[in-house]
PDB file of N, CA and C in Angstrom:
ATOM      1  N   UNK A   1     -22.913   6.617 232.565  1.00  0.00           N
ATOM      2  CA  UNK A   1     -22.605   5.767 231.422  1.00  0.00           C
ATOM      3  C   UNK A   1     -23.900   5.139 230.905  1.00  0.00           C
ATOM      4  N   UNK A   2     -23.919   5.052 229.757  1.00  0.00           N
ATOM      5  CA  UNK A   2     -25.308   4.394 228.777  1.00  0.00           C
ATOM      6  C   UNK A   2     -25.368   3.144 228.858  1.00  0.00           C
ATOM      7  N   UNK A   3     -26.547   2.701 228.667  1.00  0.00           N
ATOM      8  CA  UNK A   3     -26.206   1.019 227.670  1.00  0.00           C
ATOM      9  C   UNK A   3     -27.180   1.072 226.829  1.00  0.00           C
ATOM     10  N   UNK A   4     -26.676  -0.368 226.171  1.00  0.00           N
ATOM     11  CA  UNK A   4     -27.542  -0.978 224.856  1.00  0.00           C
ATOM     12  C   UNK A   4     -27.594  -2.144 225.099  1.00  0.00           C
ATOM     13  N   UNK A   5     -28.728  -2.308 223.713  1.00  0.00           N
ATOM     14  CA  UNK A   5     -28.941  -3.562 223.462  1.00  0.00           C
ATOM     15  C   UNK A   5     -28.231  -4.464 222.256  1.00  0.00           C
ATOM     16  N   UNK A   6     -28.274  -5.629 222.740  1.00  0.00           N
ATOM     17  CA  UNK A   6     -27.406  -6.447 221.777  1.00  0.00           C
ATOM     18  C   UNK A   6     -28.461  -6.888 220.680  1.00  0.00           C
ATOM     19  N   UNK A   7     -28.271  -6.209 219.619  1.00  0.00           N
ATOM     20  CA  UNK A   7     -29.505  -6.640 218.827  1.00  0.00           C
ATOM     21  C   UNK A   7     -29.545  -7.752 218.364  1.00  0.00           C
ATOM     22  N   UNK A   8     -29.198  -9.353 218.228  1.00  0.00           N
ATOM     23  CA  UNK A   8     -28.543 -10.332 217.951  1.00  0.00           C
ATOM     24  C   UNK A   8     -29.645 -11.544 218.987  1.00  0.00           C
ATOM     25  N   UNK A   9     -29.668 -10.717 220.466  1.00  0.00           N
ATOM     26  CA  UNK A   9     -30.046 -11.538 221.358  1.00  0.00           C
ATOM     27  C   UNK A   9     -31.531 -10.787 222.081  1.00  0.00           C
ATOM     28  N   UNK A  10     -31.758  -9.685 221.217  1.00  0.00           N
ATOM     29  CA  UNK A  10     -32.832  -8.899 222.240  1.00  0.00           C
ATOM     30  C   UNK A  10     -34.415  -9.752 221.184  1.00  0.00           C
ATOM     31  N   UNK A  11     -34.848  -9.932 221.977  1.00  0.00           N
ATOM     32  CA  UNK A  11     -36.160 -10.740 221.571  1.00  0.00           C
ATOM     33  C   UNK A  11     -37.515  -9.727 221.372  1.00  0.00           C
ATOM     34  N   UNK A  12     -37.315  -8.545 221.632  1.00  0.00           N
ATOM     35  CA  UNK A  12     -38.013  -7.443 221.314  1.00  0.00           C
ATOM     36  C   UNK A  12     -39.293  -7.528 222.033  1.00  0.00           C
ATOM     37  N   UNK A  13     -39.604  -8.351 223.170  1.00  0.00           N
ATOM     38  CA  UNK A  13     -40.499  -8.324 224.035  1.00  0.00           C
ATOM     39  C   UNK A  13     -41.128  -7.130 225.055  1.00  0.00           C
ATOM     40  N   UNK A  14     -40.289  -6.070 224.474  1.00  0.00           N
ATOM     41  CA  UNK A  14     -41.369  -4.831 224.528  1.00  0.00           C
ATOM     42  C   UNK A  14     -41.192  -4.403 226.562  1.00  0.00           C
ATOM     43  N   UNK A  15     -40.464  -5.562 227.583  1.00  0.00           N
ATOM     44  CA  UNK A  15     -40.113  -5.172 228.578  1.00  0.00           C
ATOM     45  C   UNK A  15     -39.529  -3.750 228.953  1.00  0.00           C
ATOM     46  N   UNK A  16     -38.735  -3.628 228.610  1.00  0.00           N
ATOM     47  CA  UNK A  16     -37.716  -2.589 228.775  1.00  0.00           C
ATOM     48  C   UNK A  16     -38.256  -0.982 228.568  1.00  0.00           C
ATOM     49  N   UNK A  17     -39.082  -1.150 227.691  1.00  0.00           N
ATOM     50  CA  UNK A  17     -38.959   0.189 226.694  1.00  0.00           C
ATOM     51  C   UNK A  17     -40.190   1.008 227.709  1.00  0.00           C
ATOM     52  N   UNK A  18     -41.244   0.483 228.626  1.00  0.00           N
ATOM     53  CA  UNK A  18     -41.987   1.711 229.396  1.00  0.00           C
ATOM     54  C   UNK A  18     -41.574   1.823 230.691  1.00  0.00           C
ATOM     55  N   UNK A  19     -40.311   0.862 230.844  1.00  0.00           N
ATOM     56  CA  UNK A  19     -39.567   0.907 232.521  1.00  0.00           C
ATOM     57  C   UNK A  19     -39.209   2.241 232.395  1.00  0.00           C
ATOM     58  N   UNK A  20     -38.302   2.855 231.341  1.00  0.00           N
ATOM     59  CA  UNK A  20     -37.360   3.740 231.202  1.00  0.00           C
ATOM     60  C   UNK A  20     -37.607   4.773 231.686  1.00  0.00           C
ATOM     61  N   UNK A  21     -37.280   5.699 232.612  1.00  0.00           N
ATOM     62  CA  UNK A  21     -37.717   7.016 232.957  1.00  0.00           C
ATOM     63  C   UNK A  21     -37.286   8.337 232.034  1.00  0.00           C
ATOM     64  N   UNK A  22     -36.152   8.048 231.185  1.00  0.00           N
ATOM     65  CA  UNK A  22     -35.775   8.978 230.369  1.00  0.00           C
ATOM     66  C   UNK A  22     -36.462   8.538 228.950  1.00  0.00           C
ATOM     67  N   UNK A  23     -37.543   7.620 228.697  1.00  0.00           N
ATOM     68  CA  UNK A  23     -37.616   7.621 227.464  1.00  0.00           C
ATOM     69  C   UNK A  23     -36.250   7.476 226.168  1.00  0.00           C
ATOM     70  N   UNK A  24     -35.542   6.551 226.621  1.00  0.00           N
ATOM     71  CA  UNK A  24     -34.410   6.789 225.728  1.00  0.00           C
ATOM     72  C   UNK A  24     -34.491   5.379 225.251  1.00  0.00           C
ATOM     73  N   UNK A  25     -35.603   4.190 225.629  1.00  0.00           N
ATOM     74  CA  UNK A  25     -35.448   2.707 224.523  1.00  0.00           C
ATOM     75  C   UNK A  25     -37.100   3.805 223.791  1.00  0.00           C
ATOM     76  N   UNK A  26     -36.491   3.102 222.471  1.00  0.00           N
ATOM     77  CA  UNK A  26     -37.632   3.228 221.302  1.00  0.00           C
ATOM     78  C   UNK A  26     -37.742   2.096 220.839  1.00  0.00           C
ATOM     79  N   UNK A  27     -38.832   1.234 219.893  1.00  0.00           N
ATOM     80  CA  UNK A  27     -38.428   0.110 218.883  1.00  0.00           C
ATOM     81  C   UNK A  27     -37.712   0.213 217.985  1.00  0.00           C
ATOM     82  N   UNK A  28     -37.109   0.011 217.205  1.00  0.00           N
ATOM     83  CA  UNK A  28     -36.532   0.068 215.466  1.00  0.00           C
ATOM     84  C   UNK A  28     -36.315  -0.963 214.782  1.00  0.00           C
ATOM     85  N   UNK A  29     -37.323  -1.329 214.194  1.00  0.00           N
ATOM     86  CA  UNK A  29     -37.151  -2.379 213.118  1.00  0.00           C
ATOM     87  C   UNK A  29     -37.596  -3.519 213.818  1.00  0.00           C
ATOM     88  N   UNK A  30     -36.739  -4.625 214.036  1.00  0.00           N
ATOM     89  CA  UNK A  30     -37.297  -6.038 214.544  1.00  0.00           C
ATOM     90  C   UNK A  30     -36.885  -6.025 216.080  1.00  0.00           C
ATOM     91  N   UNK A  31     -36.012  -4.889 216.493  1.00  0.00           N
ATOM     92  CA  UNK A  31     -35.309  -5.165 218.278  1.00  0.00           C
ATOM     93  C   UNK A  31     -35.798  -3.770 218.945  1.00  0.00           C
ATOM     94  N   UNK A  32     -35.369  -3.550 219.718  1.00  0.00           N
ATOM     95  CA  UNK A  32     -35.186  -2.114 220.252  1.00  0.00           C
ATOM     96  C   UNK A  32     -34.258  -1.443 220.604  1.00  0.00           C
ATOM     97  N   UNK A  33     -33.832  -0.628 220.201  1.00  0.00           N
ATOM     98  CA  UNK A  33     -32.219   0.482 220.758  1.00  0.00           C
ATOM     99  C   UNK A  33     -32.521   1.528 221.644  1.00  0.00           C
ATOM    100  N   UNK A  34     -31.529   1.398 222.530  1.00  0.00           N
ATOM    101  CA  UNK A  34     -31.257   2.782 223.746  1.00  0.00           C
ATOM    102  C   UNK A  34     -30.665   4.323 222.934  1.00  0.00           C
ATOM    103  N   UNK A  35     -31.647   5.314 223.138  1.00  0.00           N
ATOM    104  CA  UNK A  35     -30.546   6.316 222.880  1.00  0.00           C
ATOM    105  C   UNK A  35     -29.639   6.434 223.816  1.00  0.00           C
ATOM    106  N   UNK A  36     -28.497   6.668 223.886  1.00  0.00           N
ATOM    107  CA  UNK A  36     -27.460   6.988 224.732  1.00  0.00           C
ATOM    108  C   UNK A  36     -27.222   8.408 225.253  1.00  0.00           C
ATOM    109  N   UNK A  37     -27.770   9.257 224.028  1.00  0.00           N
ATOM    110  CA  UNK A  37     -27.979  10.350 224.611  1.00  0.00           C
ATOM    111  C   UNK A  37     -29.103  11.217 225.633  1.00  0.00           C
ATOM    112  N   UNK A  38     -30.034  10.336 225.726  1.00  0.00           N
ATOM    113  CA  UNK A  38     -31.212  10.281 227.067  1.00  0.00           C
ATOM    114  C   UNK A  38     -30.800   9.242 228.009  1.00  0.00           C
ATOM    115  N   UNK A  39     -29.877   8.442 227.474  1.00  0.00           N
ATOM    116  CA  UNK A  39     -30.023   7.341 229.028  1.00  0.00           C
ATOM    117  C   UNK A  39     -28.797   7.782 229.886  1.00  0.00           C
ATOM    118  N   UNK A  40     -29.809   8.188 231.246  1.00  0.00           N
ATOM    119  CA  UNK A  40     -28.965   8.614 232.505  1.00  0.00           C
ATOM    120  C   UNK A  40     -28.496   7.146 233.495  1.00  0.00           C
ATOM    121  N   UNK A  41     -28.867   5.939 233.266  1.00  0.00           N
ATOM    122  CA  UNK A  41     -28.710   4.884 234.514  1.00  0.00           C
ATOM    123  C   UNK A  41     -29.778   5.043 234.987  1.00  0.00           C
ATOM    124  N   UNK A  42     -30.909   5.514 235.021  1.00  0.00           N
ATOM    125  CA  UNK A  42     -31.835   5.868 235.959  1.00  0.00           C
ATOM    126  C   UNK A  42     -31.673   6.436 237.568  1.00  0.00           C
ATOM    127  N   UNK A  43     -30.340   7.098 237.801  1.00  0.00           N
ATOM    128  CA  UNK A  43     -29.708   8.375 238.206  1.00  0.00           C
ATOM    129  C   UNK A  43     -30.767   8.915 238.754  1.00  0.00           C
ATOM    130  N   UNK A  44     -31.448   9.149 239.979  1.00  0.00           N
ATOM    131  CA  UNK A  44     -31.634  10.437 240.609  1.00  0.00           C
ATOM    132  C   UNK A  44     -33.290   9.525 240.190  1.00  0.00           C
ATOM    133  N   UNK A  45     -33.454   8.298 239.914  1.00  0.00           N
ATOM    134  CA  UNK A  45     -35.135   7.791 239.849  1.00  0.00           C
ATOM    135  C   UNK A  45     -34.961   6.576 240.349  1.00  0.00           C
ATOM    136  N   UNK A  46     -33.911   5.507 240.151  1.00  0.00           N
ATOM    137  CA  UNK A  46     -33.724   4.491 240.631  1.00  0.00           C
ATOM    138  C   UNK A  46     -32.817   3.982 240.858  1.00  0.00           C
ATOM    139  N   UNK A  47     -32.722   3.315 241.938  1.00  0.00           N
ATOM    140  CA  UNK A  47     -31.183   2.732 242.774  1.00  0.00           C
ATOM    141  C   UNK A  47     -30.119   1.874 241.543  1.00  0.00           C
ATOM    142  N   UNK A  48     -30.600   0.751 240.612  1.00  0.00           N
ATOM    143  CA  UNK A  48     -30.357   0.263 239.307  1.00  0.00           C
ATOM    144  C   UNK A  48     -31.211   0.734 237.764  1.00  0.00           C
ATOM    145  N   UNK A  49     -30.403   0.244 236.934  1.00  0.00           N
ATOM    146  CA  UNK A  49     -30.784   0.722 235.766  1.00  0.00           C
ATOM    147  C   UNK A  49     -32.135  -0.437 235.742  1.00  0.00           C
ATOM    148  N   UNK A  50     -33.357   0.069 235.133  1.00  0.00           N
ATOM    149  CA  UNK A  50     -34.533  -0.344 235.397  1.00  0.00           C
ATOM    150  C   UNK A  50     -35.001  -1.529 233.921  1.00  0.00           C
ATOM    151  N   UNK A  51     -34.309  -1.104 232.644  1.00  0.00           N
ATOM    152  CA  UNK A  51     -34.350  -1.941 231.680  1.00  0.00           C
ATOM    153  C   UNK A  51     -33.335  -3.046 231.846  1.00  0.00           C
ATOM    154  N   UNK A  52     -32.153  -3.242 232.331  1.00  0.00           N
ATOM    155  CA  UNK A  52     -31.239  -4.191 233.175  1.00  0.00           C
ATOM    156  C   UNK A  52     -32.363  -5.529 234.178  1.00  0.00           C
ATOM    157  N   UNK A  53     -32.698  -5.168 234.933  1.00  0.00           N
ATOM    158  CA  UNK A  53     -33.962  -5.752 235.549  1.00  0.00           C
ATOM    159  C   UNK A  53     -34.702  -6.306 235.188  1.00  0.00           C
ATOM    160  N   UNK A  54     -35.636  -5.841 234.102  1.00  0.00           N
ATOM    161  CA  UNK A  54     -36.375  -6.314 233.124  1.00  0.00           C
ATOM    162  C   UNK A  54     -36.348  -7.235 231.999  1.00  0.00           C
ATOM    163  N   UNK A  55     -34.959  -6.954 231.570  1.00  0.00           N
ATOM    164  CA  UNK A  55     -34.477  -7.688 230.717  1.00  0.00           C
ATOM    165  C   UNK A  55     -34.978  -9.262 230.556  1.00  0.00           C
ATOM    166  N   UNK A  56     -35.669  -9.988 229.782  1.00  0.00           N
ATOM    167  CA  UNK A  56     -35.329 -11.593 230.218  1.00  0.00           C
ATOM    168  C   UNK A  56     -34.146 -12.281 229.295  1.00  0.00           C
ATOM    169  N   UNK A  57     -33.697 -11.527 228.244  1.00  0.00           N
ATOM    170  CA  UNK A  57     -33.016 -11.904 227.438  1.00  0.00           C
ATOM    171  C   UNK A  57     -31.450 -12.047 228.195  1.00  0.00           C
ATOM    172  N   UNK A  58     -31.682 -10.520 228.809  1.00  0.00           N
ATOM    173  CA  UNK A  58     -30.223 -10.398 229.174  1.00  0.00           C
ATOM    174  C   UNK A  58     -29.412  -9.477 228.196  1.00  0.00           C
ATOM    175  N   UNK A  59     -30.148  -8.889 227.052  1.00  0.00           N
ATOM    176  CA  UNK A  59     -29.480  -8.478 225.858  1.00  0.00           C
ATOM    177  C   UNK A  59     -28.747  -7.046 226.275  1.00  0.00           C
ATOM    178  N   UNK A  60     -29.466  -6.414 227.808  1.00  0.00           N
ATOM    179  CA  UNK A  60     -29.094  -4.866 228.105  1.00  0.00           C
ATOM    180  C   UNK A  60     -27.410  -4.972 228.669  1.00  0.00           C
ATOM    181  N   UNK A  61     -26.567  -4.468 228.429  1.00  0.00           N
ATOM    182  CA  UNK A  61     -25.383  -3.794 229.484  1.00  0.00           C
ATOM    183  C   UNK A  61     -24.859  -2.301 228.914  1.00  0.00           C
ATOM    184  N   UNK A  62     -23.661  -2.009 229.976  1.00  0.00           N
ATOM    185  CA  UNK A  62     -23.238  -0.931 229.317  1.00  0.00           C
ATOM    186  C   UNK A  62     -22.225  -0.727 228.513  1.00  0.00           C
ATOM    187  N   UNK A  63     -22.275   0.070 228.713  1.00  0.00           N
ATOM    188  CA  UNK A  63     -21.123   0.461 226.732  1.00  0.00           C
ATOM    189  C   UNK A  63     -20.291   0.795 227.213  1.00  0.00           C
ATOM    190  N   UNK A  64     -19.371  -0.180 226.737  1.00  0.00           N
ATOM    191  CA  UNK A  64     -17.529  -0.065 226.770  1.00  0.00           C
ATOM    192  C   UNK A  64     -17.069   1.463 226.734  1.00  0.00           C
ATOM    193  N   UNK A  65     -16.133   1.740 227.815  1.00  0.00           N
ATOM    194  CA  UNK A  65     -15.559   2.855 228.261  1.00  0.00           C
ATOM    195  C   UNK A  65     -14.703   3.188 227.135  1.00  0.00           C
TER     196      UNK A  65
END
């Protein structure tokens, strides 16, 4: 399952986006968005999702089932 960011609350502090092992946060515009279609959980690289961690905002979770 993916997540995102809440663009509302993400402060665009640039944390998140070189944790990622799939390359799936980019910037866009004033926040940053997850592709969903590269983000594995960090699956098969790390025990937790690694932008989750990083977060200071808190803005990362995952996307409603």
């Amino acid at each position: 399952m993916a997540h995102q960011i809440a663009t509302d609350t993400c402060t665009a502090c640039g944390a998140c986006e070189p944790e990622c092992p799939n390359s799936a946060i980019s910037h866009k515009g004033k926040v940053y968005k997850i592709d969903a279609k590269k983000c594995k959980d960090c699956v098969g690289s790390f025990d937790s999702p690694q932008c989750v961690d990083v977060c200071q905002s808190g803005s990362i979770s995952k996307i409603a089932a």
